[in-house]
N, C-alpha and C. Protein backbone atom coordinates (compact mmCIF):
# COMPACT_ATOMS: atom_id res chain seq x y z
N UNK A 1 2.72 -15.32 20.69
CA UNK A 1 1.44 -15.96 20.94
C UNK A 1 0.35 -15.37 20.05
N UNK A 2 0.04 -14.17 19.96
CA UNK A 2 -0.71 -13.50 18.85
C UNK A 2 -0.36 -14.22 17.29
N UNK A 3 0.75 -14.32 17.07
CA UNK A 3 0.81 -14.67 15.82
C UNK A 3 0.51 -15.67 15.59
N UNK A 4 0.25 -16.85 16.59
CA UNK A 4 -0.54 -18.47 16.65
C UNK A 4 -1.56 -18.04 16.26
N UNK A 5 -2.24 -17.78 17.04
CA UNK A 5 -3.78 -17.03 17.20
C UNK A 5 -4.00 -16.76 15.76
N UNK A 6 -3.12 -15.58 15.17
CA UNK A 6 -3.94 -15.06 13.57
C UNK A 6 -3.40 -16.16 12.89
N UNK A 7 -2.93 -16.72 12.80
CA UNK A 7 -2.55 -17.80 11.89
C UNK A 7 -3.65 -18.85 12.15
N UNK A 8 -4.06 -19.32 13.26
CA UNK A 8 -5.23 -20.29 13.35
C UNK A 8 -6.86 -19.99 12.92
N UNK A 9 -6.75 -18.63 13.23
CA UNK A 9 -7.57 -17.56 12.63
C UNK A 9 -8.17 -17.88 11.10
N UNK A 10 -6.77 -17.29 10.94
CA UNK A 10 -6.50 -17.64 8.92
C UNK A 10 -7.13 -19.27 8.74
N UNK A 11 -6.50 -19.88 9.24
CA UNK A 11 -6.42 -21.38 8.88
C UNK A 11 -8.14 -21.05 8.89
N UNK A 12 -8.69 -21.03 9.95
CA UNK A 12 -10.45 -21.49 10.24
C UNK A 12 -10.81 -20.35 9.70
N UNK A 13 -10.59 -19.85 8.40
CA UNK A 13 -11.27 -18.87 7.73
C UNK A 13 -11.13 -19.23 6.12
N UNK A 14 -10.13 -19.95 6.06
CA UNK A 14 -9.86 -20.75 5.11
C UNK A 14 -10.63 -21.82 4.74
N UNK A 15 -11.14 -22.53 5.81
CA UNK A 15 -11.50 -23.81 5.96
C UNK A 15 -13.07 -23.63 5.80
N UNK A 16 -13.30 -22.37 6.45
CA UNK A 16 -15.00 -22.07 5.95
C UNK A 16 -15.29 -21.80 4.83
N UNK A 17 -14.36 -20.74 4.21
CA UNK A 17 -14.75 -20.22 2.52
C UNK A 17 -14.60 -21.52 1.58
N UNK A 18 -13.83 -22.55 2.14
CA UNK A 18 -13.61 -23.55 1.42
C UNK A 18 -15.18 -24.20 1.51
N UNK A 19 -15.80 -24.61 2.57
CA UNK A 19 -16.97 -25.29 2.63
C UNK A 19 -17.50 -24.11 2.05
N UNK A 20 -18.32 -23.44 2.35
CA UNK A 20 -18.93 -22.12 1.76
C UNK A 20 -18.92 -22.11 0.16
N UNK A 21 -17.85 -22.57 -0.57
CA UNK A 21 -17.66 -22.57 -1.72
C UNK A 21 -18.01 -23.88 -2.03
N UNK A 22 -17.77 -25.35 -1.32
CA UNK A 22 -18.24 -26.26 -1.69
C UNK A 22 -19.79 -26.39 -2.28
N UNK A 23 -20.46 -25.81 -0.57
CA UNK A 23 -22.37 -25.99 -0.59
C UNK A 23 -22.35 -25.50 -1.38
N UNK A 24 -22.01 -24.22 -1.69
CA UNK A 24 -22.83 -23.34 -2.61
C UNK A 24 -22.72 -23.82 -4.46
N UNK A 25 -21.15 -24.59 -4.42
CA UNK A 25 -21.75 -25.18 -5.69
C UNK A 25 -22.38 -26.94 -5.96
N UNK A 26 -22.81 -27.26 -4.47
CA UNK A 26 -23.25 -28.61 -4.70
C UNK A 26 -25.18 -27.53 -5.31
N UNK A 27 -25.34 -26.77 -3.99
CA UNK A 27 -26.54 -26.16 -4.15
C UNK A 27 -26.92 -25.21 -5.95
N UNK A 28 -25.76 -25.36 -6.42
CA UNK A 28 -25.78 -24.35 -7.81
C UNK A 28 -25.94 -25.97 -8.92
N UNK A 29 -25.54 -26.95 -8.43
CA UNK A 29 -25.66 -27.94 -9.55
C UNK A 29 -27.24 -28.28 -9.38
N UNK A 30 -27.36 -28.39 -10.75
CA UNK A 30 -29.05 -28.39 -10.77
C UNK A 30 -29.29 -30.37 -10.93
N UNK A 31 -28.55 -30.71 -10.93
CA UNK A 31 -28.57 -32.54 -11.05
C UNK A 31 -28.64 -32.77 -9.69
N UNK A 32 -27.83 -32.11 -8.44
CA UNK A 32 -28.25 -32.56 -7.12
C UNK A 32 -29.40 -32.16 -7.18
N UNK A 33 -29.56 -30.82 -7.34
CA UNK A 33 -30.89 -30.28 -6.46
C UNK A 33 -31.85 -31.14 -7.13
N UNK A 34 -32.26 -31.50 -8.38
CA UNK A 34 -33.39 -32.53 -8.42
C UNK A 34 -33.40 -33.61 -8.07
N UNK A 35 -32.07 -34.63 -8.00
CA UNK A 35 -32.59 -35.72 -7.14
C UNK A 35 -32.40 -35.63 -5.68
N UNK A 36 -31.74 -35.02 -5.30
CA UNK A 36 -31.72 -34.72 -3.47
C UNK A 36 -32.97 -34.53 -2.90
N UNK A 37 -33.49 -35.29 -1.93
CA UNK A 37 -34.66 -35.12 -1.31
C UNK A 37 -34.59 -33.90 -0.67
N UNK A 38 -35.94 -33.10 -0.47
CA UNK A 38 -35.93 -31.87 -0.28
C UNK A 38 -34.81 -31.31 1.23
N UNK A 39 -35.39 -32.34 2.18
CA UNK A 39 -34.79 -32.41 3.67
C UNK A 39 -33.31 -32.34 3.42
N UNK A 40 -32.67 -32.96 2.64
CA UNK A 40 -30.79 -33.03 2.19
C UNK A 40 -30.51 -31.62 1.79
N UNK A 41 -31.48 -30.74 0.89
CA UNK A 41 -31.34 -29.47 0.51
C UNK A 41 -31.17 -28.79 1.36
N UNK A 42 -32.23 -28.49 2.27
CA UNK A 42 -32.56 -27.91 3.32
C UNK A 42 -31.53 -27.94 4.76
N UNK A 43 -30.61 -28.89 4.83
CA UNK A 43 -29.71 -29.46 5.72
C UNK A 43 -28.61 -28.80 4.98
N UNK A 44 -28.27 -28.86 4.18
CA UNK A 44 -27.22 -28.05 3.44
C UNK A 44 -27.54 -26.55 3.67
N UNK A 45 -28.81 -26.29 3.04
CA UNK A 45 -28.81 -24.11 3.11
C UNK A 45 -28.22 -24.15 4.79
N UNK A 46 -29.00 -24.87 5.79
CA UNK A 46 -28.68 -24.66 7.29
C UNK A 46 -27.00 -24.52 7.26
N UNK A 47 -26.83 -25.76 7.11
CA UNK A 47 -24.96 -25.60 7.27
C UNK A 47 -24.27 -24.75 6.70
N UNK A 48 -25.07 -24.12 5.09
CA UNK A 48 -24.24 -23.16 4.82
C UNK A 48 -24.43 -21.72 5.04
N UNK A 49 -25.53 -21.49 6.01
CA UNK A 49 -25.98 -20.45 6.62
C UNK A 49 -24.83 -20.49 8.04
N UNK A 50 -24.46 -21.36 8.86
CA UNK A 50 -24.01 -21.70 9.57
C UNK A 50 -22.68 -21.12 9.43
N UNK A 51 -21.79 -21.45 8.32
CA UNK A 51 -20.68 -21.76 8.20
C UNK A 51 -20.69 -19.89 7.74
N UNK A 52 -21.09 -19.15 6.97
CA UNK A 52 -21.23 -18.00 6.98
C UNK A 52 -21.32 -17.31 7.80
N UNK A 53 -22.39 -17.38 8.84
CA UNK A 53 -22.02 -16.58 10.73
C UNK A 53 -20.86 -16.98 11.32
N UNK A 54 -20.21 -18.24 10.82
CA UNK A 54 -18.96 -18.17 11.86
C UNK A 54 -17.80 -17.52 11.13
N UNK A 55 -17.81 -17.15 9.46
CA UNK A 55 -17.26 -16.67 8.97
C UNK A 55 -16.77 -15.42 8.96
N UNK A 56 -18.55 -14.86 9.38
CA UNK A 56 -18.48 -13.57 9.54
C UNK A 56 -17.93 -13.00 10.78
N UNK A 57 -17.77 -13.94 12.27
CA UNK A 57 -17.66 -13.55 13.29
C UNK A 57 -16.44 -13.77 13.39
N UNK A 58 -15.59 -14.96 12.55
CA UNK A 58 -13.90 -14.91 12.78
C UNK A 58 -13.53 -13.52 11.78
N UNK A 59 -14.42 -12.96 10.94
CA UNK A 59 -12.95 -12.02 10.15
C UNK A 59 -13.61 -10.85 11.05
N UNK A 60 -14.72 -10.40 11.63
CA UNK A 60 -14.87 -9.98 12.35
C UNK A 60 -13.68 -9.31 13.62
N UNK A 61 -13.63 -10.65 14.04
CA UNK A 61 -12.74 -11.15 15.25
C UNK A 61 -10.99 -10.70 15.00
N UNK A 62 -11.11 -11.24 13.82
CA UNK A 62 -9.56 -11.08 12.91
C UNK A 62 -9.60 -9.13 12.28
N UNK A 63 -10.59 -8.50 11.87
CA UNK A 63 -10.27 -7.15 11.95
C UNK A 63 -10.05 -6.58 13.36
N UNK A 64 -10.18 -6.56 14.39
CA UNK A 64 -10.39 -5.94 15.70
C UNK A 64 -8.71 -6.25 16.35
């Protein structure tokens, strides 16, 4: 049963660095950021602020 657990773990740690890596290069292309209305920007830093605390709290979770 533990080994479900770190394996689902893994999986949803995977799945964040993956988004995490997405925002951060939609937010690094400088062609979105000028036509994206400011509010679309701003909705993105949130989610990818987001997706980083849960990141931090599964490997967290996954060292212990």
């Amino acid at each position: 049963m533990a080994d479900d657990v770190e394996i689902t773990i893994e999986q949803k740690i995977a799945k964040l660095e993956d988004e995490i890596h997405r925002i951060n290069n939609k937010l690094s292309n400088d062609g979105f950021v000028a036509k994206a209305p400011a509010a679309t920007i701003e909705k993105e830093k949130i989610r990818l602020a987001g997706y980083r605390k849960a990141l931090q709290q599964l490997q967290d979770r996954q060292a212990s």
